[in-house]
Protein backbone atom coordinates (compact mmCIF):
# COMPACT_ATOMS: atom_id res chain seq x y z
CA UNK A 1 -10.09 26.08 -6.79
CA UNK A 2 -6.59 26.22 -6.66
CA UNK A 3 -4.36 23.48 -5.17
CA UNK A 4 -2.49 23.64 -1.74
CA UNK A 5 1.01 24.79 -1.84
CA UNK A 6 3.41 22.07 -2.66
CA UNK A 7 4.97 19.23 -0.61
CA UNK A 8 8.66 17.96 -1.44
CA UNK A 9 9.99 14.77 -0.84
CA UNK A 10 13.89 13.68 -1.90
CA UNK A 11 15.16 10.67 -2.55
CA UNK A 12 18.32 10.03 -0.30
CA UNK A 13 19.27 6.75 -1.21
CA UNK A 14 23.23 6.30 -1.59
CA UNK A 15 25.39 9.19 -2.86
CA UNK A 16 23.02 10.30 -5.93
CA UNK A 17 20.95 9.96 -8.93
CA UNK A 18 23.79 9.18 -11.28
CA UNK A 19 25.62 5.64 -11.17
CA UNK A 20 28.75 7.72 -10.61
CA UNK A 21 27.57 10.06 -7.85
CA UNK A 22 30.14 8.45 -5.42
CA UNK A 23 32.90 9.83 -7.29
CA UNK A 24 31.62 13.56 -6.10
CA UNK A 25 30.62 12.91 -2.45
CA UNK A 26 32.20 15.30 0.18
CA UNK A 27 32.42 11.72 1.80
CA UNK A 28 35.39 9.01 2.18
CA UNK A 29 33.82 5.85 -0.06
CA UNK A 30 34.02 4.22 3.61
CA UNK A 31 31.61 6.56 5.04
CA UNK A 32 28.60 6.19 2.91
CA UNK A 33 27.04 3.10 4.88
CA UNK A 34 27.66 4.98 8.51
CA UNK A 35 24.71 6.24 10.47
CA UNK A 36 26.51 9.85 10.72
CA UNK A 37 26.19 10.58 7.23
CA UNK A 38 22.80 9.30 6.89
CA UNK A 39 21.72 11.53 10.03
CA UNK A 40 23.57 14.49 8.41
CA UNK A 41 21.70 14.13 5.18
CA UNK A 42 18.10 13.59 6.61
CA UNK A 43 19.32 17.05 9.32
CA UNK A 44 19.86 19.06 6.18
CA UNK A 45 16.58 18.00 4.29
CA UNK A 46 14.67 18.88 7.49
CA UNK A 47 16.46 22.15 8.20
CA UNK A 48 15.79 22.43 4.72
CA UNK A 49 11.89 22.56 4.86
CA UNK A 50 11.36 18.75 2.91
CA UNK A 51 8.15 17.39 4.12
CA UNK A 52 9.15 14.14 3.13
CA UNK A 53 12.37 11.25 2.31
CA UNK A 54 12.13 8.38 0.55
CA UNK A 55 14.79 5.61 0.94
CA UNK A 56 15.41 3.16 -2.33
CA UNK A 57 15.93 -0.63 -1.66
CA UNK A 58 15.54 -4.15 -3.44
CA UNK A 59 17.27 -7.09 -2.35
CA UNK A 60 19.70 -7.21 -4.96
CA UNK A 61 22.51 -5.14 -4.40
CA UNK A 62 22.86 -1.43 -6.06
CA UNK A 63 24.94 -0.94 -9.06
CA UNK A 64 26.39 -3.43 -11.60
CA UNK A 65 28.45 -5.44 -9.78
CA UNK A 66 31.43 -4.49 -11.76
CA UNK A 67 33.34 -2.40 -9.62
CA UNK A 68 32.53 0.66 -11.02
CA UNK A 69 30.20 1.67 -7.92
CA UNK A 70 28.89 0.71 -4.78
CA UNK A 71 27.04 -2.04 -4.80
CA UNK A 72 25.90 -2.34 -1.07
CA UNK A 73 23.11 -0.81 1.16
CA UNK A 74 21.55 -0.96 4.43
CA UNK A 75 18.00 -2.46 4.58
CA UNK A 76 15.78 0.66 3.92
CA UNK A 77 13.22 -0.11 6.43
CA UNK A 78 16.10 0.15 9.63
CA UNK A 79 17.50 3.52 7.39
CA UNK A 80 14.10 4.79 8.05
CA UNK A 81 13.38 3.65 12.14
CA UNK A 82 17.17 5.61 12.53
CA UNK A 83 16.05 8.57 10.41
CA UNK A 84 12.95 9.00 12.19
CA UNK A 85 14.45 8.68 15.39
CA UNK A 86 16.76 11.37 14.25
CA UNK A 87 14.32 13.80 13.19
CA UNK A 88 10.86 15.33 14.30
CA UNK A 89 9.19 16.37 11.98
CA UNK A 90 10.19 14.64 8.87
CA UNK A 91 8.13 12.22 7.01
CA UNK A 92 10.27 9.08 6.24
CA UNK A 93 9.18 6.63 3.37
CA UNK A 94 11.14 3.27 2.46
CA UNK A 95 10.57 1.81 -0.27
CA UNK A 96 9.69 -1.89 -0.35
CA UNK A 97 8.33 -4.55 -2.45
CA UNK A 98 6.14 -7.68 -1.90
CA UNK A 99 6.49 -9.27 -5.06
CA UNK A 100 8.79 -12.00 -2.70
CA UNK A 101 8.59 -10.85 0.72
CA UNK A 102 5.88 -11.98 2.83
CA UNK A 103 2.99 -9.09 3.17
CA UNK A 104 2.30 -9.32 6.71
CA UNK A 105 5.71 -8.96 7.69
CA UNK A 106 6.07 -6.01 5.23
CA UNK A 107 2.64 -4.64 7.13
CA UNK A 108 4.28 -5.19 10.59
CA UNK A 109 7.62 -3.42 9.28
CA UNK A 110 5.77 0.08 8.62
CA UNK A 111 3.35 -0.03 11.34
CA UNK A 112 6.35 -0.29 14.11
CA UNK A 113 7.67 2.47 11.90
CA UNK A 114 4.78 4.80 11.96
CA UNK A 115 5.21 4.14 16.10
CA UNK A 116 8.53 5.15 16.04
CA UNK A 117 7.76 8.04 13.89
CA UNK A 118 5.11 9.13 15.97
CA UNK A 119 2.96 9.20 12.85
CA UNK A 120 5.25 10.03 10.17
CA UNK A 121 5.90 6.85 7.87
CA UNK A 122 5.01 6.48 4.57
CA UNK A 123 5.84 3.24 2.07
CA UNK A 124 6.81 3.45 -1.48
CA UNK A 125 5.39 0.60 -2.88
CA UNK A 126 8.25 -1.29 -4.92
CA UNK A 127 8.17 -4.06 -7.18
CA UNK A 128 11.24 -6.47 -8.02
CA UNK A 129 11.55 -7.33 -11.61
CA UNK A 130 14.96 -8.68 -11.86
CA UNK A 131 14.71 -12.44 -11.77
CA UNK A 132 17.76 -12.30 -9.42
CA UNK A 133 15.72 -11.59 -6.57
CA UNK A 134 13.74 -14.39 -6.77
CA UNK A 135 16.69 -16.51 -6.19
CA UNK A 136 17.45 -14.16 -3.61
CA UNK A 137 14.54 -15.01 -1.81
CA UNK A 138 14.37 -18.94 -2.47
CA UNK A 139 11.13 -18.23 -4.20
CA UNK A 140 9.79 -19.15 -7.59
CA UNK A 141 10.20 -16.50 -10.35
CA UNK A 142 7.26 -14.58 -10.96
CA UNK A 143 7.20 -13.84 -14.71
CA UNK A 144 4.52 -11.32 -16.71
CA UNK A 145 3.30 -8.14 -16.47
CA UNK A 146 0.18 -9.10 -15.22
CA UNK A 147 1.92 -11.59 -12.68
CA UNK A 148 3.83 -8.70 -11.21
CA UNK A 149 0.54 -6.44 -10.68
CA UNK A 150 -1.35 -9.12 -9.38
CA UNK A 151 1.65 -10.19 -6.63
CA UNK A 152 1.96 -5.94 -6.20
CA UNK A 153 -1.75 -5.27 -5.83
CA UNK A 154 -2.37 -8.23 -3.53
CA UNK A 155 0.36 -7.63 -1.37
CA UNK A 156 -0.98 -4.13 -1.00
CA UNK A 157 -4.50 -5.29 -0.10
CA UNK A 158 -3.12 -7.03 2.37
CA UNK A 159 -0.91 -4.70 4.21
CA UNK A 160 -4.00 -2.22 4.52
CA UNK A 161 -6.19 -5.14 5.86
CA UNK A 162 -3.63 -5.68 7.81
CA UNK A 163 -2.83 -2.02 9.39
CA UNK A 164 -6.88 -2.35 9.93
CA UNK A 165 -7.52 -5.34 11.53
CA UNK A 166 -6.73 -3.76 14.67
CA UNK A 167 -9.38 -0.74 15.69
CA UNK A 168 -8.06 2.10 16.98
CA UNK A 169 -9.75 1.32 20.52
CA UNK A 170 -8.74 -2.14 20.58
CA UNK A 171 -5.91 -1.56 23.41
CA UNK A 172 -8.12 -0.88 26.42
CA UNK A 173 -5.62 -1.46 29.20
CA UNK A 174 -7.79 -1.75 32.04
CA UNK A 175 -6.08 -2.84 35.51
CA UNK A 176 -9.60 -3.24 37.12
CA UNK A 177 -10.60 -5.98 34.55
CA UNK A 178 -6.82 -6.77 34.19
CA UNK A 179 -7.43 -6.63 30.09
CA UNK A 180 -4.47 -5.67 27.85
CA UNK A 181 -6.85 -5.54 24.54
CA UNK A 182 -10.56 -6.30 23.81
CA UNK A 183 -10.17 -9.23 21.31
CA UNK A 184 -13.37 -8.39 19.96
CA UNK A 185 -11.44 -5.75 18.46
CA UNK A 186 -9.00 -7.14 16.69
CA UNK A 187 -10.01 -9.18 13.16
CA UNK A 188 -9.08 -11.60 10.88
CA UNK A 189 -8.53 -10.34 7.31
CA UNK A 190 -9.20 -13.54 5.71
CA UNK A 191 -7.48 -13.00 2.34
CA UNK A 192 -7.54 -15.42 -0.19
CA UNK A 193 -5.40 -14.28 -3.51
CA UNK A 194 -4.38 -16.33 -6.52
CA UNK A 195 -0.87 -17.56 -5.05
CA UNK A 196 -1.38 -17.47 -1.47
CA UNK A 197 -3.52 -16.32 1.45
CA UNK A 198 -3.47 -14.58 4.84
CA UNK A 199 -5.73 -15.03 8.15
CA UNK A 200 -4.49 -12.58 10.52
CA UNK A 201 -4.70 -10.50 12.61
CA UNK A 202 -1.88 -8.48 12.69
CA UNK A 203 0.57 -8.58 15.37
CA UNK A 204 1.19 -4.66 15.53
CA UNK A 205 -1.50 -2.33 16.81
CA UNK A 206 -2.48 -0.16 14.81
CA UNK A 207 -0.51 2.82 12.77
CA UNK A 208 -0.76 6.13 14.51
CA UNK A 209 -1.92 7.03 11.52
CA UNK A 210 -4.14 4.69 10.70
CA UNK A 211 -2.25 3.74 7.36
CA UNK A 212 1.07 5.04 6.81
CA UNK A 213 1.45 7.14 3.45
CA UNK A 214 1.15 4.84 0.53
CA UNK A 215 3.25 6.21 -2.66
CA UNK A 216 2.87 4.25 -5.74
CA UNK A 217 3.83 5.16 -9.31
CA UNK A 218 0.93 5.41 -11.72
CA UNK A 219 -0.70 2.71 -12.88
CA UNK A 220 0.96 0.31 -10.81
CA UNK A 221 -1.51 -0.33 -8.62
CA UNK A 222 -5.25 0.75 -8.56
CA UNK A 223 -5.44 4.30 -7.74
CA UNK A 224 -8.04 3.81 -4.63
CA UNK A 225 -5.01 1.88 -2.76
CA UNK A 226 -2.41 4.53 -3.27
CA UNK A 227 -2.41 7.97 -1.75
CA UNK A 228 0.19 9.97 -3.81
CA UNK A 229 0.41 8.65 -7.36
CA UNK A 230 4.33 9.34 -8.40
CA UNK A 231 3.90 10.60 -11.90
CA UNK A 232 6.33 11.78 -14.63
CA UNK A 233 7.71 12.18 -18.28
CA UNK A 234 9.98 13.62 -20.61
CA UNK A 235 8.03 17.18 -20.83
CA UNK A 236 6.33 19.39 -18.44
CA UNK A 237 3.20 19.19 -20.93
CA UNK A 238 3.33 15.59 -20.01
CA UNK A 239 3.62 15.38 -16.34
CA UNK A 240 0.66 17.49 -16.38
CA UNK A 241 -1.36 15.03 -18.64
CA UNK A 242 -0.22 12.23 -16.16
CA UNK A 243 -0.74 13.66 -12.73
CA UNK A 244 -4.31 14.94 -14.30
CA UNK A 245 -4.86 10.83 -14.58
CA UNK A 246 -3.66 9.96 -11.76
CA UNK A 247 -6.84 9.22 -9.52
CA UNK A 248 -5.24 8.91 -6.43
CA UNK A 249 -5.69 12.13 -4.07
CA UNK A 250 -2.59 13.09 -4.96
CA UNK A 251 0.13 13.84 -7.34
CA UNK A 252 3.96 14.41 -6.63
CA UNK A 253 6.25 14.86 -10.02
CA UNK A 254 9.35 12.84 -10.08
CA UNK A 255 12.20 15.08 -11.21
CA UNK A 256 15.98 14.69 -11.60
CA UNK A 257 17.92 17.42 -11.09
CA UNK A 258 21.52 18.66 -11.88
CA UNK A 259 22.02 22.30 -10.53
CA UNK A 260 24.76 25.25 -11.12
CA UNK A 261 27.17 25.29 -7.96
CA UNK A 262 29.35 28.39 -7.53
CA UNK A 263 32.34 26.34 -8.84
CA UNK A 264 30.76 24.05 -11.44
CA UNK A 265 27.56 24.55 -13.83
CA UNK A 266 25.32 21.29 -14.36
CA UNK A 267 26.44 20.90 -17.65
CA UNK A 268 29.50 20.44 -16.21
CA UNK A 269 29.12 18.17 -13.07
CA UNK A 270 27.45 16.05 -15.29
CA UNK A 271 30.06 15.25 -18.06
CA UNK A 272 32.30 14.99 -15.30
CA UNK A 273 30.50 11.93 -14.35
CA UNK A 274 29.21 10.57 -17.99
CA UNK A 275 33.44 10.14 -18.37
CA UNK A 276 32.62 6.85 -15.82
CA UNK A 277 29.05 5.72 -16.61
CA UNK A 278 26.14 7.04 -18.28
CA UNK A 279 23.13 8.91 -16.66
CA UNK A 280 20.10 7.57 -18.61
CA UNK A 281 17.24 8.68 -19.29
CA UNK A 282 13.94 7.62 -17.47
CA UNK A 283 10.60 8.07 -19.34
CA UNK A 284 8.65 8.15 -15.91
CA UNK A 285 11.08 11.37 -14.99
CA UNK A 286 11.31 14.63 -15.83
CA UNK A 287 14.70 15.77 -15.92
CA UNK A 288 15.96 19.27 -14.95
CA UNK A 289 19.51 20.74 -15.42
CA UNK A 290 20.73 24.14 -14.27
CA UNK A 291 20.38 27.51 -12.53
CA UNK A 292 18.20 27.15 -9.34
CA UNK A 293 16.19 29.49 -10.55
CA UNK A 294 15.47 27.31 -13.15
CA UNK A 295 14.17 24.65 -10.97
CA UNK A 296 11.97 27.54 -9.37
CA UNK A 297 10.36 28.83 -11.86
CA UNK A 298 9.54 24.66 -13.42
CA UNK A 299 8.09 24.08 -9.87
CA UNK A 300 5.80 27.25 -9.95
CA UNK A 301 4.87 26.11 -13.73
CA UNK A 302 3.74 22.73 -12.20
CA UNK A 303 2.23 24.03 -8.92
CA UNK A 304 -1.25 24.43 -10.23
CA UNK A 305 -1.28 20.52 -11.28
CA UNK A 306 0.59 18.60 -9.12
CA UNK A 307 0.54 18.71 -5.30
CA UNK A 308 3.90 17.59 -4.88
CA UNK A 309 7.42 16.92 -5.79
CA UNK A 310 9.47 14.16 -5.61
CA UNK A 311 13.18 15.10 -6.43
CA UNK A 312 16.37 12.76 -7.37
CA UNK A 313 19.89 14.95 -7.00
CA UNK A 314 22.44 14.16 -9.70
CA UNK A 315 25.26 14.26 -6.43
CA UNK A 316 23.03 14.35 -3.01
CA UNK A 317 26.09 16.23 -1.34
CA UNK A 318 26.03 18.60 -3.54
CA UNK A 319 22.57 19.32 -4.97
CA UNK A 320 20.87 19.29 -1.44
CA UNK A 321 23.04 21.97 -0.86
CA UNK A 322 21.69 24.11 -3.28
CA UNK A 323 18.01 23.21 -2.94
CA UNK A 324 18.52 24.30 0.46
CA UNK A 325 20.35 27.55 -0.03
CA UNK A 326 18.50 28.87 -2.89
CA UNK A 327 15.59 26.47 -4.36
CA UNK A 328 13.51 25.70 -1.32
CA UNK A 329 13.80 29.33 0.21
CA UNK A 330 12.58 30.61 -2.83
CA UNK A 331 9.39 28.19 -3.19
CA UNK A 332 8.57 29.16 0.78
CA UNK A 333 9.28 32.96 -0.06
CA UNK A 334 6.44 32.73 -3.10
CA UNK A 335 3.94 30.66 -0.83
CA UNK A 336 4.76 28.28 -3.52
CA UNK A 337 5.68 25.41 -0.89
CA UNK A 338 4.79 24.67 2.60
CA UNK A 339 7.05 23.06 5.32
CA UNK A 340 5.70 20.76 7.62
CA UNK A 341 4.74 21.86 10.87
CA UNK A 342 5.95 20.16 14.21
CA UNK A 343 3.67 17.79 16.26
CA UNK A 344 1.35 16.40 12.97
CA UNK A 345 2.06 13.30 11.06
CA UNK A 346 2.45 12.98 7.49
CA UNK A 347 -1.05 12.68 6.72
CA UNK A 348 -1.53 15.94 8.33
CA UNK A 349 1.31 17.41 6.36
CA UNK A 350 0.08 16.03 3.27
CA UNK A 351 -3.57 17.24 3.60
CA UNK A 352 -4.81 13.59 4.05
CA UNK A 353 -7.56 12.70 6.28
CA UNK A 354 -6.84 9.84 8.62
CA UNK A 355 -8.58 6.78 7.42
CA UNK A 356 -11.10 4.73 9.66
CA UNK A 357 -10.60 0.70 9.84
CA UNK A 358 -12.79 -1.17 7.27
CA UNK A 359 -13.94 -3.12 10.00
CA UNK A 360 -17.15 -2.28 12.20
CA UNK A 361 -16.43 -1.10 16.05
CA UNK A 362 -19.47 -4.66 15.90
CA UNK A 363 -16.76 -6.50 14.10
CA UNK A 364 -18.67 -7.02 10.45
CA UNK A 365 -16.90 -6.42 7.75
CA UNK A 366 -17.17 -3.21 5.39
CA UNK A 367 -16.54 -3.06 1.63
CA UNK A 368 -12.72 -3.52 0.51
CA UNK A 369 -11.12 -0.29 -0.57
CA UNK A 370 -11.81 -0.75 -3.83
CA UNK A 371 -14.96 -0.94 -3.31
CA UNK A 372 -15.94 2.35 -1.52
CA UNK A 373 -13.94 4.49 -2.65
């Protein structure tokens, strides 16, 4: 059978994929932080047909520090509450981390998202690496590999516990009985992990819905917890192999891309910015530079494996431009992409059912995720 038309998400984060994207912006330097330009960008990607943003973030500042870029961001959890109030029918995905930060507030952060959304909120999950944000946090460092998947994957267990420990018909709101909520509707998760542990309930109803969208790259966390595995690599060929792996419902390919301008070819734009700091490679990205056409016909060779796309623009002022002039209309023209469609949530636009609590409308407990899936 073949596989739905693709969804694309873009990252928006800052000015770029490249260190040095700020040098190119059709911005001042002062404007990059303002809520105009972020509303501008996540109006074009909408206009544009993008089922989906994502918004980078870590606690430690973007860049090097040595003056060469920005190094300053907005928190990408209040970029995503103003881009969905800003929008309608784009889905809106911050990523976050809970290597240090405290699970249930993460939990409570998307689930008043997906409110505000009206259903469209995803989270890509995030994991911080750099000692630095350890101090950040006033928390002890947590060192290993398999210290960093165990603080990732228990932090995600959590948050979905969390998101369910409220049943969908736990608000009752009756005047007669003059009942806000049937408590016997809400549940403690009763989580007990290696380094610390969570009672509950939450304190947010729950998601519209039901879980916001969780994006993960592969292999970072078990693939029954994630719903789009981010895959990539160096080679078509190999994002293939990867996203045939995955085992989460879906698949979106992460790809950089550089594209021709009328002024400027890729080639170009790019050793324009190399002359300030290099653009390096990323094994878990696929990296595509030139014509638009280009980029169409590598997105119809990956349609029959992957279900979606998840692109990073060398300059976002710049490449968005294109994709939306003569990428994206091209994709929709071959029935190659879909856009989303007003009034449904990003599970809808995704093809993902809407997930029941684990917990019994009785109040027993059913299987972790793991576990049924």
């Amino acid at each position: 059978m073949p596989r739905p038309a693709l969804r694309l998400a873009v990252e928006i984060d800052g000015d770029g994929a490249h260190p040095a994207a700020w040098r190119r912006a059709a911005h001042s330097p002062g404007e990059l932080l303002s809520p105009r330009r972020l509303a501008r960008v996540a109006a074009v990607a909408e206009n544009a047909g993008f089922t989906l943003v994502t918004l980078e973030d870590s606690i430690l500042p973007p860049g090097s520090g040595d003056g060469s870029g920005p190094v300053g961001r907005i928190g990408s959890v209040e970029r995503a509450a103003f881009v969905a109030a800003s929008t309608s029918v784009l889905g809106v995905a911050p990523v976050l981390a809970t290597t240090y930060a405290e699970p249930f507030h993460v939990s409570s952060q998307l689930a008043s998202l997906d409110h505000v959304s009206a259903g469209r909120a995803g989270w890509v999950v995030g994991v911080e690496e750099d000692p630095g944000a350890a101090r950040a946090w006033g928390r002890p460092v947590v060192e290993g590999a398999d210290a960093l998947a165990r603080e990732t994957h228990d932090g995600l267990r959590v948050v979905r516990d969390l998101w369910d420990s409220w049943e969908d018909d736990a608000v009752i709101r009756s005047v007669a009985t003059s009942r806000y909520l049937d408590r016997s509707r809400l549940h403690a998760i009763d989580f007990a992990g290696e380094t610390y542990s969570v009672k509950g309930p939450s304190i947010v109803p729950r998601p519209p819905q039901g879980r916001p969208v969780v994006l993960a790259r592969r292999g970072l966390v078990p693939a029954g917890l994630a719903d789009v595995a981010l895959v990539g690599g160096a080679t078509p060929a190999l994002v293939r192999e990867t996203a045939a792996s995955s085992g989460a419902p879906l698949a979106f390919a992460e790809i950089e891309v550089a594209l021709d301008t009328p002024r400027e070819t890729a080639r170009e734009r790019t050793a324009d910015l190399e002359r300030y700091a290099p653009w390096g490679e990323r094994p878990d990205r696929l990296r595509y530079s030139g014509p638009a056409d280009g980029l169409v016909s590598l997105l119809a060779e990956l349609a029959g494996h992957v279900d979606g796309v998840r692109l990073h623009p060398l300059v976002l002022d710049e490449d968005l431009a294109v994709l939306s002039r003569l990428v994206l209309p091209g994709l929709f023209a071959g029935r190659l992409a879909a856009r989303p469609l007003p009034g449904t949530t990003l599970r809808t636009s995704l093809g993902l059912p809407r997930p029941l609590s684990r917990f019994t409308t009785d109040g027993a407990a059913v299987p972790a995720p793991e576990e049924i899936r």
